[in-house]
PDB file of N, CA and C in Angstrom:
ATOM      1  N   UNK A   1     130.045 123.893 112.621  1.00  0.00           N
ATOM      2  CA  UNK A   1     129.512 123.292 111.447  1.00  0.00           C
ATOM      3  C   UNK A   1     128.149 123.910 111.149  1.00  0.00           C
ATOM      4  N   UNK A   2     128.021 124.600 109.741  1.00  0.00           N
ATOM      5  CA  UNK A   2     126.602 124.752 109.689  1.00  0.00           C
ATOM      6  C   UNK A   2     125.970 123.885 108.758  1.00  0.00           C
ATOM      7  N   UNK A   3     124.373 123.896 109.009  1.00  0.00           N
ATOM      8  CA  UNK A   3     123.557 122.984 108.298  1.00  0.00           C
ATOM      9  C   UNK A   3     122.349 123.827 107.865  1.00  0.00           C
ATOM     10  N   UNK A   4     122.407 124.106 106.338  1.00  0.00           N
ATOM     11  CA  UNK A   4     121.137 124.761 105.992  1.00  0.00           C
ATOM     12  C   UNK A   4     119.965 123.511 105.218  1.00  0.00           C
ATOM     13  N   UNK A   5     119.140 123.972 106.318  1.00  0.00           N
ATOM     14  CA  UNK A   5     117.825 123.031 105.703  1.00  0.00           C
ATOM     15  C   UNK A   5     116.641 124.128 104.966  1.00  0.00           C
ATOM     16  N   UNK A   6     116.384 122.946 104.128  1.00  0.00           N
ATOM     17  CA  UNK A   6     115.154 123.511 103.140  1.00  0.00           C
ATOM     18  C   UNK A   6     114.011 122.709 103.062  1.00  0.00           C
ATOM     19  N   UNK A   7     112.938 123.497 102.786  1.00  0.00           N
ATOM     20  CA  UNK A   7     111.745 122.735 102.439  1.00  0.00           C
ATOM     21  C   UNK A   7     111.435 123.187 101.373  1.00  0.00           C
ATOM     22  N   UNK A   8     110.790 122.501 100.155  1.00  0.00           N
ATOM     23  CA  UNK A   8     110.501 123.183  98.893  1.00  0.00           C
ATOM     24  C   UNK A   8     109.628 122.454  98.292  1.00  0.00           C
ATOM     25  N   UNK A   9     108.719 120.859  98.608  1.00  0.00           N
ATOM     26  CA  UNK A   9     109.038 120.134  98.453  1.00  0.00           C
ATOM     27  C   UNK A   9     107.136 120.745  97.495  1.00  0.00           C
ATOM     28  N   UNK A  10     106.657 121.098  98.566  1.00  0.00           N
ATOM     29  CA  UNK A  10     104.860 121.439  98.351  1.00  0.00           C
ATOM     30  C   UNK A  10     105.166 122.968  98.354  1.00  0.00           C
ATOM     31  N   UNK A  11     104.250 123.282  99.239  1.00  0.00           N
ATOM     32  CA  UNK A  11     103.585 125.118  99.794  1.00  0.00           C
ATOM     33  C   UNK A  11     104.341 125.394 100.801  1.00  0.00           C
ATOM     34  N   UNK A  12     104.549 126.685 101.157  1.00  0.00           N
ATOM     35  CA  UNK A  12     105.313 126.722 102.005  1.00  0.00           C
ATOM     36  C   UNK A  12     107.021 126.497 102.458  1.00  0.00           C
ATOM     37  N   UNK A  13     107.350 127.165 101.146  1.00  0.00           N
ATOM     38  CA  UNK A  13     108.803 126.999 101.122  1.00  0.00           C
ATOM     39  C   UNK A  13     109.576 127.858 101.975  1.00  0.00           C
ATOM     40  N   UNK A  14     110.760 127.158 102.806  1.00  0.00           N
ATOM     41  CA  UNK A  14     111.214 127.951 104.084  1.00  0.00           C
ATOM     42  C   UNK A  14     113.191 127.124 104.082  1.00  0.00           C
ATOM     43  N   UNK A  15     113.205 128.603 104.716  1.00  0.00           N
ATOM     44  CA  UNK A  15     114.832 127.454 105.127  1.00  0.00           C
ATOM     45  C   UNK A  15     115.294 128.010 106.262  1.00  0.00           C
ATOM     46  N   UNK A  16     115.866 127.318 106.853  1.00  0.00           N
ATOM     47  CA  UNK A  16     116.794 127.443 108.379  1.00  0.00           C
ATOM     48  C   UNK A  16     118.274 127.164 108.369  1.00  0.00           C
ATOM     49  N   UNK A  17     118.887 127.962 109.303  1.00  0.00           N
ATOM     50  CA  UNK A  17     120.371 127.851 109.111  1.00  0.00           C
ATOM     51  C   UNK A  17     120.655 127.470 110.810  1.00  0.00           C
ATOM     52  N   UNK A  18     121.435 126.174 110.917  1.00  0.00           N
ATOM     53  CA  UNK A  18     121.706 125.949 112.201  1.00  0.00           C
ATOM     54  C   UNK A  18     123.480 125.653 112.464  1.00  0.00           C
ATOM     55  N   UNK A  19     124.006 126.240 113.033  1.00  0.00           N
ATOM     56  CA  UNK A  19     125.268 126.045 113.442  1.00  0.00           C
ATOM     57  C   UNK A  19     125.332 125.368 114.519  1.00  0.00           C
ATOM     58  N   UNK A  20     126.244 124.114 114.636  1.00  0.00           N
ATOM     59  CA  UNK A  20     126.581 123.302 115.842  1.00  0.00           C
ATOM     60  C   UNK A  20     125.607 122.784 116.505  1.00  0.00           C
ATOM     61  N   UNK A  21     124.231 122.799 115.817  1.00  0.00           N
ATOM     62  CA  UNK A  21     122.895 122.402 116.106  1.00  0.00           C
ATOM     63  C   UNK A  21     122.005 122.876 116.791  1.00  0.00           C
ATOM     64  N   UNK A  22     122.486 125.062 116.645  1.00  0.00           N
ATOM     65  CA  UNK A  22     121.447 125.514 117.160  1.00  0.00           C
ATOM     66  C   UNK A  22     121.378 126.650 116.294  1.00  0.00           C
ATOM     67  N   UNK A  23     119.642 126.290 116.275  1.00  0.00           N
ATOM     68  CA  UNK A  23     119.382 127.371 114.554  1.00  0.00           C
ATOM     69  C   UNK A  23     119.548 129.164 115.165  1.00  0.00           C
ATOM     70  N   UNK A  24     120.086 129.561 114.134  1.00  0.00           N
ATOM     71  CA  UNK A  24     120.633 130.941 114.013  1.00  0.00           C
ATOM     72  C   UNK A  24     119.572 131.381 112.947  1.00  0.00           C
ATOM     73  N   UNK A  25     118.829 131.322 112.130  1.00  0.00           N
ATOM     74  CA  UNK A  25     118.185 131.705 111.311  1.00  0.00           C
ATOM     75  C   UNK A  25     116.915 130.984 110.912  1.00  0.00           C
ATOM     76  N   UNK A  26     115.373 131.119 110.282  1.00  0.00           N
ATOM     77  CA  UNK A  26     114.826 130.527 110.030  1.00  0.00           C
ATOM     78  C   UNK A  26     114.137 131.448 109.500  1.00  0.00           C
ATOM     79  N   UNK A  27     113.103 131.066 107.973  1.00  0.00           N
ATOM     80  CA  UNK A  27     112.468 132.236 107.308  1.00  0.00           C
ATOM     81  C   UNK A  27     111.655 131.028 106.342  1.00  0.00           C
ATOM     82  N   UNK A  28     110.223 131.535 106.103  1.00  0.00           N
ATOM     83  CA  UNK A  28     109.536 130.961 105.107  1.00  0.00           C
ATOM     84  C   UNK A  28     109.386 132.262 103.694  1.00  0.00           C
ATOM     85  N   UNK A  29     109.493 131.991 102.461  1.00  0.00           N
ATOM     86  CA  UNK A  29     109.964 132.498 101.474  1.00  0.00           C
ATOM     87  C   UNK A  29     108.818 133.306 101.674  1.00  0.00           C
ATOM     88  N   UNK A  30     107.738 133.375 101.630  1.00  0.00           N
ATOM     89  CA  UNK A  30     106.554 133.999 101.476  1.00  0.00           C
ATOM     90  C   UNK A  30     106.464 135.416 102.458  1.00  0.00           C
ATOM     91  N   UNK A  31     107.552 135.489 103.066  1.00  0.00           N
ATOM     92  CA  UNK A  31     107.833 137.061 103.880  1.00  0.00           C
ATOM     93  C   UNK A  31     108.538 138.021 102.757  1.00  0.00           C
ATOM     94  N   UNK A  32     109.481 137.038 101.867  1.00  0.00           N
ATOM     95  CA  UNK A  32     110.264 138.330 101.231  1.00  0.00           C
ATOM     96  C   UNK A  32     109.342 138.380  99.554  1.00  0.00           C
ATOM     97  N   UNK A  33     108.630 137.349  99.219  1.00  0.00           N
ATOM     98  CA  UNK A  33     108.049 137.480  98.208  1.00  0.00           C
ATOM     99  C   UNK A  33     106.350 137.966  98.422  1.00  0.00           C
ATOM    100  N   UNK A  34     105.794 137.918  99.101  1.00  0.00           N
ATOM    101  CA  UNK A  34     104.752 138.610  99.488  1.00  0.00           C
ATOM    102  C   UNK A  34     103.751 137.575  98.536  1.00  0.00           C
ATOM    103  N   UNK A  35     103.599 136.573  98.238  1.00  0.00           N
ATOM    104  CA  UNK A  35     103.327 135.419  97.580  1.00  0.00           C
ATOM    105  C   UNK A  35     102.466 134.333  98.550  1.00  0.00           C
ATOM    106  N   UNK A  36     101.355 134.308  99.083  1.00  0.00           N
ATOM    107  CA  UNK A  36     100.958 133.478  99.984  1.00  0.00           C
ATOM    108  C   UNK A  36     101.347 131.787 100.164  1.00  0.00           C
ATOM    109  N   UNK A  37     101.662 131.164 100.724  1.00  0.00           N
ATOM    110  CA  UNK A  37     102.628 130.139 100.829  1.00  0.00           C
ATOM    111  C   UNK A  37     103.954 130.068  99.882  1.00  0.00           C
ATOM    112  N   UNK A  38     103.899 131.196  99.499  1.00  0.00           N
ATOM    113  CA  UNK A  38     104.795 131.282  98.809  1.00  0.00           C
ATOM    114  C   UNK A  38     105.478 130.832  97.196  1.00  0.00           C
ATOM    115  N   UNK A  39     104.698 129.857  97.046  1.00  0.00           N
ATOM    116  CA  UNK A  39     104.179 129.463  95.608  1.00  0.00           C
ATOM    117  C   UNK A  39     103.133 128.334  95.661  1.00  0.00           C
ATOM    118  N   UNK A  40     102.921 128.322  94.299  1.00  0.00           N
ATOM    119  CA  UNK A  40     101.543 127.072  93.666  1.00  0.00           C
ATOM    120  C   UNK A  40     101.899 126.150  94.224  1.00  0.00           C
ATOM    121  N   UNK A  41     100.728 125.302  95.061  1.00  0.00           N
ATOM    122  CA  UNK A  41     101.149 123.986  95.479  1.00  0.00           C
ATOM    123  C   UNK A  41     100.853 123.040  94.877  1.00  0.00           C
ATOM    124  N   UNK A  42     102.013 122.803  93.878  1.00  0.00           N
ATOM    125  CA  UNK A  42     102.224 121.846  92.898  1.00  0.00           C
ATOM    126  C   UNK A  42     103.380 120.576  93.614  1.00  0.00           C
ATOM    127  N   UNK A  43     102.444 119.401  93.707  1.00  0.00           N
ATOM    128  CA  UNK A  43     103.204 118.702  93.905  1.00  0.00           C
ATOM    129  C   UNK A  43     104.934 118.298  93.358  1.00  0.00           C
ATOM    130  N   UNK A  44     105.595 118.038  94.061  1.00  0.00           N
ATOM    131  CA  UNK A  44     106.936 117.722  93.604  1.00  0.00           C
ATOM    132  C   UNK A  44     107.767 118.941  92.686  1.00  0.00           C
ATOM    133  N   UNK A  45     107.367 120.366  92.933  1.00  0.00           N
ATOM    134  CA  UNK A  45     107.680 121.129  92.590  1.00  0.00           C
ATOM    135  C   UNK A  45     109.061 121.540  93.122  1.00  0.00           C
ATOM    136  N   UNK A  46     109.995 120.706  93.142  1.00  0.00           N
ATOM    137  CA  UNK A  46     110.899 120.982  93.816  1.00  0.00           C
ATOM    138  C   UNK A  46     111.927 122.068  92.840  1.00  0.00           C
ATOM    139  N   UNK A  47     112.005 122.155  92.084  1.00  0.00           N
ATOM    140  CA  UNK A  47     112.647 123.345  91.138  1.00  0.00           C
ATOM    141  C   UNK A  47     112.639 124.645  91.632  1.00  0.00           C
ATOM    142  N   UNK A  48     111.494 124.930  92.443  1.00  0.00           N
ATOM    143  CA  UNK A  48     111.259 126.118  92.513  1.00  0.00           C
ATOM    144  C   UNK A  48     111.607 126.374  94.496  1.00  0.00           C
ATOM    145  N   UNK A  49     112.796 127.133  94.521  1.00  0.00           N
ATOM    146  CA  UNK A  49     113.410 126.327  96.112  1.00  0.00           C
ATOM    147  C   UNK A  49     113.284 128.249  96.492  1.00  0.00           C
ATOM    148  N   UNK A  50     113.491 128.177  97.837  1.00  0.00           N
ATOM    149  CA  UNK A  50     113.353 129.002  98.510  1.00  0.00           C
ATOM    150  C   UNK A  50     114.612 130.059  98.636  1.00  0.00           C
ATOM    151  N   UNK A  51     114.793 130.674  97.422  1.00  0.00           N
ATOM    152  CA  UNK A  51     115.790 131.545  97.332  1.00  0.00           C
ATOM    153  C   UNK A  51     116.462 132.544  98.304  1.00  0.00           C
ATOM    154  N   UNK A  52     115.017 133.172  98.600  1.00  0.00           N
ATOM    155  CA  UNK A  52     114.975 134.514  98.959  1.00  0.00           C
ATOM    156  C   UNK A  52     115.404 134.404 100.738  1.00  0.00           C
ATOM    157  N   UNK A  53     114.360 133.383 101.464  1.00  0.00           N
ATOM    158  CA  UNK A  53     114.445 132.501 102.690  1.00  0.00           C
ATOM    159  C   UNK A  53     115.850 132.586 102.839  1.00  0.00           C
ATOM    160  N   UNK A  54     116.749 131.455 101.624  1.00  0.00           N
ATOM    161  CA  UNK A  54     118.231 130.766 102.219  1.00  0.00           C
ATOM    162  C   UNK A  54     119.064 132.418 102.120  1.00  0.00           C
ATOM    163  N   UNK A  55     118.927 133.561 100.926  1.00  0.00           N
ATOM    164  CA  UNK A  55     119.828 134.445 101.287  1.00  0.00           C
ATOM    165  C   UNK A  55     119.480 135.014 102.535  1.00  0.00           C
ATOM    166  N   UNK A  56     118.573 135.173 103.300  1.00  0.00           N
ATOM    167  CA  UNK A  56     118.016 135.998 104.583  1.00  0.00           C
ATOM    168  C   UNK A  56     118.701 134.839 105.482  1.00  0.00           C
ATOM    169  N   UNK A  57     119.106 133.566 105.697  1.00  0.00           N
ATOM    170  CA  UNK A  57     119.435 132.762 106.934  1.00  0.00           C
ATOM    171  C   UNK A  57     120.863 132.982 106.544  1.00  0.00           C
ATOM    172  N   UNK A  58     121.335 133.294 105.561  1.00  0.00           N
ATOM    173  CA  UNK A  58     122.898 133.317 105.330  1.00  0.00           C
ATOM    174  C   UNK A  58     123.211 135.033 105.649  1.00  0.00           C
ATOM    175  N   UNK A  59     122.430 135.613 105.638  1.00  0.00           N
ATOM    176  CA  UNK A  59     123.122 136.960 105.639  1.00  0.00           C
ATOM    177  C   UNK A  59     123.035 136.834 107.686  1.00  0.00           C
ATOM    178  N   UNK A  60     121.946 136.647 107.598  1.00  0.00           N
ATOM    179  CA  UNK A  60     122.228 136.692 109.378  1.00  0.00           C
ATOM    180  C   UNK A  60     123.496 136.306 110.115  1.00  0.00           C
ATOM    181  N   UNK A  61     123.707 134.669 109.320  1.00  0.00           N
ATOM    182  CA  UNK A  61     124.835 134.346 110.177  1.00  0.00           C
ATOM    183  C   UNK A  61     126.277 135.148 109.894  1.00  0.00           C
ATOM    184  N   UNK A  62     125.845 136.049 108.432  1.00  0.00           N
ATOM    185  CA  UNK A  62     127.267 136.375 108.036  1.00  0.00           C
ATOM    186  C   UNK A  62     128.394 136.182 107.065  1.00  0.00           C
ATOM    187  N   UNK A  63     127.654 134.314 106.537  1.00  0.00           N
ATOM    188  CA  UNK A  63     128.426 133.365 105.811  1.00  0.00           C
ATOM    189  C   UNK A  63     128.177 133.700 104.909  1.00  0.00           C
ATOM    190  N   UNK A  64     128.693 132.932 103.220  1.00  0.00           N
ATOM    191  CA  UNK A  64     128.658 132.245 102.257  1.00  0.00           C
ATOM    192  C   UNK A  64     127.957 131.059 101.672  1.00  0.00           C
ATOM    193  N   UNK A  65     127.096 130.766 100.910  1.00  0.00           N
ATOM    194  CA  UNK A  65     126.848 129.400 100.671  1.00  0.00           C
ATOM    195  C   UNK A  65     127.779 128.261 101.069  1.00  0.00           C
ATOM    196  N   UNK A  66     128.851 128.771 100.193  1.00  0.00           N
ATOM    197  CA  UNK A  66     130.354 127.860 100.396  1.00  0.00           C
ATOM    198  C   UNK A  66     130.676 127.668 102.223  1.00  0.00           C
ATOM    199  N   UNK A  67     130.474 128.666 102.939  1.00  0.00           N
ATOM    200  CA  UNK A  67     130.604 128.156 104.300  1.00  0.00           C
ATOM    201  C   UNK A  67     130.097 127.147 104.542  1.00  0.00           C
ATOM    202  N   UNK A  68     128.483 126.575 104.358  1.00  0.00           N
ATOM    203  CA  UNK A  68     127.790 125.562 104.698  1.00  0.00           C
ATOM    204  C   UNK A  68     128.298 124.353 104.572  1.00  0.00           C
ATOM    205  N   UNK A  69     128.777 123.567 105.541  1.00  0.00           N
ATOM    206  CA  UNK A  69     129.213 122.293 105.253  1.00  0.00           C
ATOM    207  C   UNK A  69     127.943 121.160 105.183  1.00  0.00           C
ATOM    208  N   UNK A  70     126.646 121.206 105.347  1.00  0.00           N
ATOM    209  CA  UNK A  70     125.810 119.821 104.991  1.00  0.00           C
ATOM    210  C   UNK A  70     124.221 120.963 105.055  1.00  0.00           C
ATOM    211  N   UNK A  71     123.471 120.469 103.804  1.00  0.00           N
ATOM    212  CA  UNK A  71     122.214 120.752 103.353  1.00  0.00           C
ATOM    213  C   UNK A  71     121.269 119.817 103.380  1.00  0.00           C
ATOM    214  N   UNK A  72     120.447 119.316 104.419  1.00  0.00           N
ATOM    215  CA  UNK A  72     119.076 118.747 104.453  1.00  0.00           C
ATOM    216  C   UNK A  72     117.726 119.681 103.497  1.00  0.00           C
ATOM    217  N   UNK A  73     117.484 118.280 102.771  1.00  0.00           N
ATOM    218  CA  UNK A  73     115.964 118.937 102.501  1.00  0.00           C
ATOM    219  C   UNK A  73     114.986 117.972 103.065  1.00  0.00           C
ATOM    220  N   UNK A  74     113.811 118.579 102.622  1.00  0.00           N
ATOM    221  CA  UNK A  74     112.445 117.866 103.275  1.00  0.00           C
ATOM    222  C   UNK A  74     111.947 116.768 102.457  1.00  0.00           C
ATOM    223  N   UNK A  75     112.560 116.143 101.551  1.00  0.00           N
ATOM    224  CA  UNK A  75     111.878 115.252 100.904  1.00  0.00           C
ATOM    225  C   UNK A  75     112.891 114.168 100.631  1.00  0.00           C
ATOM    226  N   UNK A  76     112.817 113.368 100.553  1.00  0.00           N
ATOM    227  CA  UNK A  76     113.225 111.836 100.183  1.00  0.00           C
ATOM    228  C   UNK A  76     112.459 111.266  99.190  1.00  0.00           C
ATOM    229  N   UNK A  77     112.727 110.845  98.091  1.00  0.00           N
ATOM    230  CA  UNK A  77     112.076 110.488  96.722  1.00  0.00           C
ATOM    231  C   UNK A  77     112.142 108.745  97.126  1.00  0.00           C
ATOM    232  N   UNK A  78     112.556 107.834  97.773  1.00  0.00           N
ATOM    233  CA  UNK A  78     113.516 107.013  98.135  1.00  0.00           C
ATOM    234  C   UNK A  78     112.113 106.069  99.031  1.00  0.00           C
ATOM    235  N   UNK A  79     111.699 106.730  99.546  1.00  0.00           N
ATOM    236  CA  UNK A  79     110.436 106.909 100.276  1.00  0.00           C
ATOM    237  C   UNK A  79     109.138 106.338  99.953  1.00  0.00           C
ATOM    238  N   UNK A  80     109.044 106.441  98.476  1.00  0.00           N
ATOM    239  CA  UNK A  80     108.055 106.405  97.621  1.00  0.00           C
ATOM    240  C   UNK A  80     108.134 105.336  97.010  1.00  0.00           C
ATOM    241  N   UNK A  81     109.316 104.561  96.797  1.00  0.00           N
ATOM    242  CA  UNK A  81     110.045 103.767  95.963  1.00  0.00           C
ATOM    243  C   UNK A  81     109.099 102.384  96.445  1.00  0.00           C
TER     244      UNK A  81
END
């Protein structure tokens, strides 16, 4: 089973790819965009997600988006409520 997690939520946008619950991949966007944290830290900027990060944890393992069976992100809106 893999699980790609994201963070996007502030600065520092990154994602990790873990199969069977041991990560195979992990990358913060700001390596392939050369962008220091990688974008404006604009709160609740969640639109702007870590593209570049999730294709670099997917090419490692090999997969497809469509392979991924469950996607965690870093924020809960739910939270706030």
């Amino acid at each position: 089973m893999y699980t790609l997690g994201i963070n996007a939520v502030y600065h520092d946008s990154a994602a990790a790819l873990a199969k069977d619950g041991v990560v195979i991949a992990a990358a913060e966007d700001e390596r392939f965009t050369h962008v220091k944290h990688a974008k404006r830290p604009v709160p609740f900027s969640t639109w702007q997600l870590p593209f570049d990060a999730i294709d670099y944890c997917l090419k490692e393992a090999g997969i497809e988006l469509a392979d991924v069976d469950h996607v965690a992100y870093s924020y809960d809106p739910h939270l706030f409520s």
